[in-house]
PDB file of N, CA and C in Angstrom:
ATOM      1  N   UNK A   1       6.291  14.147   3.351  1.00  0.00           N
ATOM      2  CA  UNK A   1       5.554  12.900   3.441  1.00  0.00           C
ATOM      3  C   UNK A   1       6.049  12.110   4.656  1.00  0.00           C
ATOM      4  N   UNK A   2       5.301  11.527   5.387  1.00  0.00           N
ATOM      5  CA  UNK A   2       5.628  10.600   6.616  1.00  0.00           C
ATOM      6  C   UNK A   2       5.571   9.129   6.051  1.00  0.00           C
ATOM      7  N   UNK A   3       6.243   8.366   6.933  1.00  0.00           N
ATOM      8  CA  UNK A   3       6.291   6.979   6.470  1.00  0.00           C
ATOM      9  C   UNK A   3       5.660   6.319   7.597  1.00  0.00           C
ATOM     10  N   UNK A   4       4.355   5.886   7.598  1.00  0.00           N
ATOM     11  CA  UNK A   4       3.059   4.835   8.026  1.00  0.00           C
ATOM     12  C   UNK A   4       3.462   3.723   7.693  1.00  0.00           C
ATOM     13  N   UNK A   5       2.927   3.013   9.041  1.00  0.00           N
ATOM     14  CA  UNK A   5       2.668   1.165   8.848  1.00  0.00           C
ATOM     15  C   UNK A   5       1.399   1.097   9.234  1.00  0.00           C
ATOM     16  N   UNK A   6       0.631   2.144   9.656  1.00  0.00           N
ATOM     17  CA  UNK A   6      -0.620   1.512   9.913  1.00  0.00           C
ATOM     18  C   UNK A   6      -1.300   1.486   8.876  1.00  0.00           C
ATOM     19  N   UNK A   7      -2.307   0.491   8.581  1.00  0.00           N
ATOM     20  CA  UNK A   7      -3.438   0.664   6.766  1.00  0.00           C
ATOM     21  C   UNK A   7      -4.187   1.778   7.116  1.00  0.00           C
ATOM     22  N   UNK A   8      -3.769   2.313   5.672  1.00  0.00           N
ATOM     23  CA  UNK A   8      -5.069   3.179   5.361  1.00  0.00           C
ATOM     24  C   UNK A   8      -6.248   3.673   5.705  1.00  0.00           C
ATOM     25  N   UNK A   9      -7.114   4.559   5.569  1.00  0.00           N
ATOM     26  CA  UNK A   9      -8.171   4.513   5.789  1.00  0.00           C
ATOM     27  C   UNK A   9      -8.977   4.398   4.757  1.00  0.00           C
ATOM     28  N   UNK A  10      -8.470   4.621   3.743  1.00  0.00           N
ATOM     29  CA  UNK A  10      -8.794   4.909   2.222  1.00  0.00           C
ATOM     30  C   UNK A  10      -8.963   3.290   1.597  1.00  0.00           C
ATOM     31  N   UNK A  11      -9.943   2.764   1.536  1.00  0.00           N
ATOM     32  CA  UNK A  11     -10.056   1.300   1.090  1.00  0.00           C
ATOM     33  C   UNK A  11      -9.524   1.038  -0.413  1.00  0.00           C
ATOM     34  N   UNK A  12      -9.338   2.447  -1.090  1.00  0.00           N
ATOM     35  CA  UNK A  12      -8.331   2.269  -2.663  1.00  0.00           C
ATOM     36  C   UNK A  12      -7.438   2.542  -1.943  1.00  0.00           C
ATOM     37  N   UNK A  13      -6.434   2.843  -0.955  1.00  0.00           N
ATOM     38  CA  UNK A  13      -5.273   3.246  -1.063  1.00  0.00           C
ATOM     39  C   UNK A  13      -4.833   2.095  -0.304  1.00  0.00           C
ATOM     40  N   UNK A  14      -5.814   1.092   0.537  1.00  0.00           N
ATOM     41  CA  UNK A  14      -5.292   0.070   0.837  1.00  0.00           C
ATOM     42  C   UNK A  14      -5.619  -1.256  -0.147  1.00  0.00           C
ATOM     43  N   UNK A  15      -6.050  -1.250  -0.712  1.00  0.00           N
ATOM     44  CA  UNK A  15      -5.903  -2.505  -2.479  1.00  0.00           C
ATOM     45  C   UNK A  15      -4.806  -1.982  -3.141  1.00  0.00           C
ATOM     46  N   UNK A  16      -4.704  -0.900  -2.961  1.00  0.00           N
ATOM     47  CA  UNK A  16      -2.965  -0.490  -3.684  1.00  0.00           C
ATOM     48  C   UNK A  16      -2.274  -0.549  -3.568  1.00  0.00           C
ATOM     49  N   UNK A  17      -1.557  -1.096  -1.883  1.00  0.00           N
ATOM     50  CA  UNK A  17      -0.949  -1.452  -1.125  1.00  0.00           C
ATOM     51  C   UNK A  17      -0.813  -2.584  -1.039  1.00  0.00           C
ATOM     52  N   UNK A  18      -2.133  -3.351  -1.092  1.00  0.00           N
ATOM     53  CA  UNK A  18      -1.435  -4.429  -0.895  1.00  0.00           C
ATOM     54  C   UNK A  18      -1.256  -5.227  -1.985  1.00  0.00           C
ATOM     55  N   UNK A  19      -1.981  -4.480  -3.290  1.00  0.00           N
ATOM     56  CA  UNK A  19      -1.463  -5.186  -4.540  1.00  0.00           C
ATOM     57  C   UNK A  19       0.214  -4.880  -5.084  1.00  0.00           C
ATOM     58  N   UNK A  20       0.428  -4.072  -4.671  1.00  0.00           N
ATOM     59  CA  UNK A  20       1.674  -3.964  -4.677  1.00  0.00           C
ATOM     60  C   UNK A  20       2.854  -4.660  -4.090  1.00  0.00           C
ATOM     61  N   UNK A  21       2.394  -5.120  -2.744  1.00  0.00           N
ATOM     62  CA  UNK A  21       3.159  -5.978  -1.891  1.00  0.00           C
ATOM     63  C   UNK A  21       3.134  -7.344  -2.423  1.00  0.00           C
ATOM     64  N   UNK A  22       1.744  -7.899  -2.535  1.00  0.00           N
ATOM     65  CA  UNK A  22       1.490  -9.006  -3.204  1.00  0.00           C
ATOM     66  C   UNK A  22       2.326  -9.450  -4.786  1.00  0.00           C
ATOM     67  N   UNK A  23       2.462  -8.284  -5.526  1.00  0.00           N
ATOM     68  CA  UNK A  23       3.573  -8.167  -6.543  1.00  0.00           C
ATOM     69  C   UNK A  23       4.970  -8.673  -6.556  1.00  0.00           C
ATOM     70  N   UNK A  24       5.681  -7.576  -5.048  1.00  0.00           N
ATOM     71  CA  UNK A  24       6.922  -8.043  -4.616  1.00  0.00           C
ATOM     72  C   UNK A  24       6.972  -9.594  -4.413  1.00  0.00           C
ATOM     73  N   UNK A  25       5.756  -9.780  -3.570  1.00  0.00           N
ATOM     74  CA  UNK A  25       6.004 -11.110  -2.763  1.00  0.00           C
ATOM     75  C   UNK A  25       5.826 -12.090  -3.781  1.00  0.00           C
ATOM     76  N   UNK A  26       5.057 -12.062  -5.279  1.00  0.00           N
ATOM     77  CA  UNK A  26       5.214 -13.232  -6.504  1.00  0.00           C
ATOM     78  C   UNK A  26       6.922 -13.303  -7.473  1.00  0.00           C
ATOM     79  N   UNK A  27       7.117 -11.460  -7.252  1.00  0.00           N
ATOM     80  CA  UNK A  27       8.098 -11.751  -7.821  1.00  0.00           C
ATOM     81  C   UNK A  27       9.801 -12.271  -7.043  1.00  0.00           C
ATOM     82  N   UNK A  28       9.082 -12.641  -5.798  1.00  0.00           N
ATOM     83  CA  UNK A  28      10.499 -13.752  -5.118  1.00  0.00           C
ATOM     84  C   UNK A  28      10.954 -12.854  -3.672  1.00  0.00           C
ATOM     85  N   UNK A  29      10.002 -11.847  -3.426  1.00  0.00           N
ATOM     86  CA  UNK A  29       9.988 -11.253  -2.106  1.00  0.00           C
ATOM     87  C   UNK A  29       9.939 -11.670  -0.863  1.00  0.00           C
ATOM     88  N   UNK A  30      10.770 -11.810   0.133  1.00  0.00           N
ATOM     89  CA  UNK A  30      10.265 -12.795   0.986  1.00  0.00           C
ATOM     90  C   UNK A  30       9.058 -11.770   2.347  1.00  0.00           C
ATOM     91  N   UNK A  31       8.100 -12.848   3.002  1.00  0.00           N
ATOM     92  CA  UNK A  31       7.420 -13.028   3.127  1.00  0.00           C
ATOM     93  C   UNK A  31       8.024 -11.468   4.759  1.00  0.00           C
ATOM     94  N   UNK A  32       7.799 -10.897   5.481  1.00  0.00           N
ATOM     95  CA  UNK A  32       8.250  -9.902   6.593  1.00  0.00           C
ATOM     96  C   UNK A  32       7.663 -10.915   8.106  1.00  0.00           C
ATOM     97  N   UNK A  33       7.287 -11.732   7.573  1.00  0.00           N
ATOM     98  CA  UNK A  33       6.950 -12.887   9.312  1.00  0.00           C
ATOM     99  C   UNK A  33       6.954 -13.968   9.048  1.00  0.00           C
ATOM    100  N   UNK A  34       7.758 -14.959  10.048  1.00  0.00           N
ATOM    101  CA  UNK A  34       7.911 -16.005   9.606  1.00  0.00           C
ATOM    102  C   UNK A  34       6.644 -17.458   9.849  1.00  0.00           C
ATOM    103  N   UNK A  35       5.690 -17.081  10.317  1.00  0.00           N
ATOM    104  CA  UNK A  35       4.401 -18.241   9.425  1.00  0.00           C
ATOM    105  C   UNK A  35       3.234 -17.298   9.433  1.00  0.00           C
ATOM    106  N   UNK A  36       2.846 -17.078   8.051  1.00  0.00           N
ATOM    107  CA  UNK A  36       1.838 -16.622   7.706  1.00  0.00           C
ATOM    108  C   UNK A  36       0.811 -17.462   7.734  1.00  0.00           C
ATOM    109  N   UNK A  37      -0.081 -16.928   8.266  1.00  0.00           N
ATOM    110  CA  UNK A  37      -1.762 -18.072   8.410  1.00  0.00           C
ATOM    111  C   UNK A  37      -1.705 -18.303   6.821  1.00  0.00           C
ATOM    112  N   UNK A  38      -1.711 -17.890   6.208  1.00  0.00           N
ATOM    113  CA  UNK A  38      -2.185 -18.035   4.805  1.00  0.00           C
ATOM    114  C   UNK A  38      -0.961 -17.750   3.702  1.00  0.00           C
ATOM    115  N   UNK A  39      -0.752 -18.904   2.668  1.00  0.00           N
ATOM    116  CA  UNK A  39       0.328 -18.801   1.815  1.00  0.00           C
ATOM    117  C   UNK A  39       0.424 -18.130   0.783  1.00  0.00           C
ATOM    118  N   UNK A  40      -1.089 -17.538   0.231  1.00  0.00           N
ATOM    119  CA  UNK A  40      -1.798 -16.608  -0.881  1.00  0.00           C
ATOM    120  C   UNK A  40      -0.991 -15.413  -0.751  1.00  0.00           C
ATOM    121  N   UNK A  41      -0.450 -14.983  -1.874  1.00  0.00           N
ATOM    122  CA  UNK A  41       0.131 -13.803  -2.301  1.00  0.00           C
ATOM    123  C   UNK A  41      -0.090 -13.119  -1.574  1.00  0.00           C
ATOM    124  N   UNK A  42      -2.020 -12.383  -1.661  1.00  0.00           N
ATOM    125  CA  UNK A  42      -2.530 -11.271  -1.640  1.00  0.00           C
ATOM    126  C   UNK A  42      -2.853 -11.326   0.318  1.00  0.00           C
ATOM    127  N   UNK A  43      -3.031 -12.492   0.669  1.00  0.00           N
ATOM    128  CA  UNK A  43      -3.093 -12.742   1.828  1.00  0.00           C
ATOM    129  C   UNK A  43      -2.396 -12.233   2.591  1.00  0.00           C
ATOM    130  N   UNK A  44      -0.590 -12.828   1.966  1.00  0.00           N
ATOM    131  CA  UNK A  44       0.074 -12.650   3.245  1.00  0.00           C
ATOM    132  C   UNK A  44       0.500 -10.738   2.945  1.00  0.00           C
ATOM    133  N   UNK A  45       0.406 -10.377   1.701  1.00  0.00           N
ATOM    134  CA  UNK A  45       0.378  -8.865   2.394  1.00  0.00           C
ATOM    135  C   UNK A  45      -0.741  -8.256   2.936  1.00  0.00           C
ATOM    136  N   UNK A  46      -1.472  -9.121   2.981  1.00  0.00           N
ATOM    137  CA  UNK A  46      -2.989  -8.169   3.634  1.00  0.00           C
ATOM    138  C   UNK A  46      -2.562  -8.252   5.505  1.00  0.00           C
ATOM    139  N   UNK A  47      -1.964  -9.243   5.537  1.00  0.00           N
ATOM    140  CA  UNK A  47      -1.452  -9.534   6.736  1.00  0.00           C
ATOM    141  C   UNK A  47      -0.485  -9.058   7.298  1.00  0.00           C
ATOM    142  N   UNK A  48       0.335  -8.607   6.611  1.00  0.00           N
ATOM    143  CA  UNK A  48       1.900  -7.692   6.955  1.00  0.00           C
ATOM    144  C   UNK A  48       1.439  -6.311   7.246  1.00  0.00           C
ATOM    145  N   UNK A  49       0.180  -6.210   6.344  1.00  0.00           N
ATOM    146  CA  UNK A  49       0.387  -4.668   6.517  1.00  0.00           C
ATOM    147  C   UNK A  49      -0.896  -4.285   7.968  1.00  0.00           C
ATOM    148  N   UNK A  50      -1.400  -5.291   7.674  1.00  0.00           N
ATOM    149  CA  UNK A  50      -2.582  -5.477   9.455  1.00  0.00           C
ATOM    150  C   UNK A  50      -1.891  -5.549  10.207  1.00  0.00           C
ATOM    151  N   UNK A  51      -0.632  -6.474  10.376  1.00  0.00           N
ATOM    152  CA  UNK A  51       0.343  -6.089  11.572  1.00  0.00           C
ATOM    153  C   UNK A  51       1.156  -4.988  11.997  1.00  0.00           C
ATOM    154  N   UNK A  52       1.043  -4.177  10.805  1.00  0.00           N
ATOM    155  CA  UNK A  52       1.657  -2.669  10.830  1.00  0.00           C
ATOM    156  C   UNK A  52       3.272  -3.327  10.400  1.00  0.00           C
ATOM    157  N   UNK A  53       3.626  -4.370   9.959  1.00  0.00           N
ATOM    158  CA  UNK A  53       4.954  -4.830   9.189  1.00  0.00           C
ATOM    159  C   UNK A  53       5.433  -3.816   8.053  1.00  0.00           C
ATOM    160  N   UNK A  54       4.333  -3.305   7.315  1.00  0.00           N
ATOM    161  CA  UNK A  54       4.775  -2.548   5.691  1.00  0.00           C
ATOM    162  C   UNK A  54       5.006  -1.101   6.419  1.00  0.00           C
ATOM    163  N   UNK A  55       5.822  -0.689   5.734  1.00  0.00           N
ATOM    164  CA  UNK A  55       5.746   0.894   5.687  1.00  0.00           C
ATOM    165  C   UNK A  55       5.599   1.177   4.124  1.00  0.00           C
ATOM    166  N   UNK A  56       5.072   2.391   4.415  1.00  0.00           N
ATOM    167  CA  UNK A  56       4.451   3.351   2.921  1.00  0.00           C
ATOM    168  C   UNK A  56       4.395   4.986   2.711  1.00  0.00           C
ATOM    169  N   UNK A  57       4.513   5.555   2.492  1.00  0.00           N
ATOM    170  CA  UNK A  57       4.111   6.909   2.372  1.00  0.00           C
ATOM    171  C   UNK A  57       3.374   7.122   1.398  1.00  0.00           C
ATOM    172  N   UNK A  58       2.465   8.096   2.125  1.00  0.00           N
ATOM    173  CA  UNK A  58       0.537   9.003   1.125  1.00  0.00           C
ATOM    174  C   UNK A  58       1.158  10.686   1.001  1.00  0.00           C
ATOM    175  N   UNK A  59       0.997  10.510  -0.322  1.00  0.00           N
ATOM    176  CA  UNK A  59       1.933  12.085  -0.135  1.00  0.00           C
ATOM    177  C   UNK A  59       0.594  12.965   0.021  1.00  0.00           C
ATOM    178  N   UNK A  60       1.170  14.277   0.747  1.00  0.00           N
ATOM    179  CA  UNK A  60       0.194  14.904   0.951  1.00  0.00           C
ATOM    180  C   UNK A  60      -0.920  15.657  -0.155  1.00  0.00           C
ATOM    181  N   UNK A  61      -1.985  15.831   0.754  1.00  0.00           N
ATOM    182  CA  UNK A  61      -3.276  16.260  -0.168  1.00  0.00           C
ATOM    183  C   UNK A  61      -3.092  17.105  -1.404  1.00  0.00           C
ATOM    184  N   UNK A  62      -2.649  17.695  -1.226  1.00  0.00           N
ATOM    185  CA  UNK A  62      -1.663  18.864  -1.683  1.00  0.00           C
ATOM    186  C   UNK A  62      -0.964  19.011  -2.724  1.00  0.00           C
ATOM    187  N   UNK A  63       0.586  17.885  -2.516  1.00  0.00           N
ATOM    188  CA  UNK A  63       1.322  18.104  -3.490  1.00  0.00           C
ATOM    189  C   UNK A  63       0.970  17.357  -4.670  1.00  0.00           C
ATOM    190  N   UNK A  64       1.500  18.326  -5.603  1.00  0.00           N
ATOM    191  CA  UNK A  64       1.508  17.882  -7.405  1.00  0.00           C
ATOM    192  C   UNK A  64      -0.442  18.240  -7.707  1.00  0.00           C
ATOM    193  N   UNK A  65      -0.999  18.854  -6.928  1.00  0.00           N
ATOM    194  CA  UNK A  65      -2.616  18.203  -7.049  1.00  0.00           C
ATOM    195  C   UNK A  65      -3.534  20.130  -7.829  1.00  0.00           C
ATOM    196  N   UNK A  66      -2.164  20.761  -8.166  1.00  0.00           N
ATOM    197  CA  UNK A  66      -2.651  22.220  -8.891  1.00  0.00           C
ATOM    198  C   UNK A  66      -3.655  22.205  -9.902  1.00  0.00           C
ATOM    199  N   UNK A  67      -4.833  23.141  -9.640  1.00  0.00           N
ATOM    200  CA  UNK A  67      -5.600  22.712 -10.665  1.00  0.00           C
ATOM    201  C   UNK A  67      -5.088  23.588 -11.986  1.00  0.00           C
ATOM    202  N   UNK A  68      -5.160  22.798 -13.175  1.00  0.00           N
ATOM    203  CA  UNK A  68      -5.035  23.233 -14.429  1.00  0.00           C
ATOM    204  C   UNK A  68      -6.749  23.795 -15.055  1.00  0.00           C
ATOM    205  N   UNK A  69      -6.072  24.700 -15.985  1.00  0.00           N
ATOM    206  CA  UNK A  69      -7.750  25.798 -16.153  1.00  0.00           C
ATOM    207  C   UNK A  69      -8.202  24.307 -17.589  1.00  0.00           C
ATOM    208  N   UNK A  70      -9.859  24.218 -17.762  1.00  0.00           N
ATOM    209  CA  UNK A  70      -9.857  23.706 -18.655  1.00  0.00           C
ATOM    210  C   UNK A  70     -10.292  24.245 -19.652  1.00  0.00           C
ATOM    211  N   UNK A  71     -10.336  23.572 -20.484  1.00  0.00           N
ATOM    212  CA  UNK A  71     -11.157  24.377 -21.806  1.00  0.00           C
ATOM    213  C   UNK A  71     -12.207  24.691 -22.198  1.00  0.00           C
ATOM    214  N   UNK A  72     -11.924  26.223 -22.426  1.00  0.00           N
ATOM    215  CA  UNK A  72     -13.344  26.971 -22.178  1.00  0.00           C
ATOM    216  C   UNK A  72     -13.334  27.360 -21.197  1.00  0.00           C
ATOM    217  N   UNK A  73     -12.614  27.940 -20.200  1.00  0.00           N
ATOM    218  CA  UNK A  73     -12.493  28.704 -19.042  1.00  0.00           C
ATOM    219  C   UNK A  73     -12.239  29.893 -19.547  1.00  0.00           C
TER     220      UNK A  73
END
């Protein structure tokens, strides 16, 4: 897996991101720049991670993703 700061391309994998950040940042995270245009949770990680501030890793396509037979195969 590589570790990215640029967002996503995946518009769920970037609401996941930044709901996650937005998480840290309610539960007493501080903020990765010091004046955010906007004081909103969800804001200022939408903003960290537009600046390429967050890093993340997308594990690949691949791993863990084996298909299991279903039933009735």
């Amino acid at each position: 897996m590589a570790v990215l700061n640029q967002p996503p391309e995946s518009q769920f994998a970037y609401v996941v991101l930044v709901a996650k950040r937005a998480r840290q940042l309610m539960a007493g995270g501080r903020p990765l720049m010091d004046n955010p245009k906007n004081l909103k949770y969800t804001r200022v990680a939408e903003e960290e991670l537009q600046r390429g501030l967050l890093e993340y890793q997308m594990p690949d396509s691949n791993d863990g993703a084996e298909e299991k037979p279903r039933k009735g195969d």
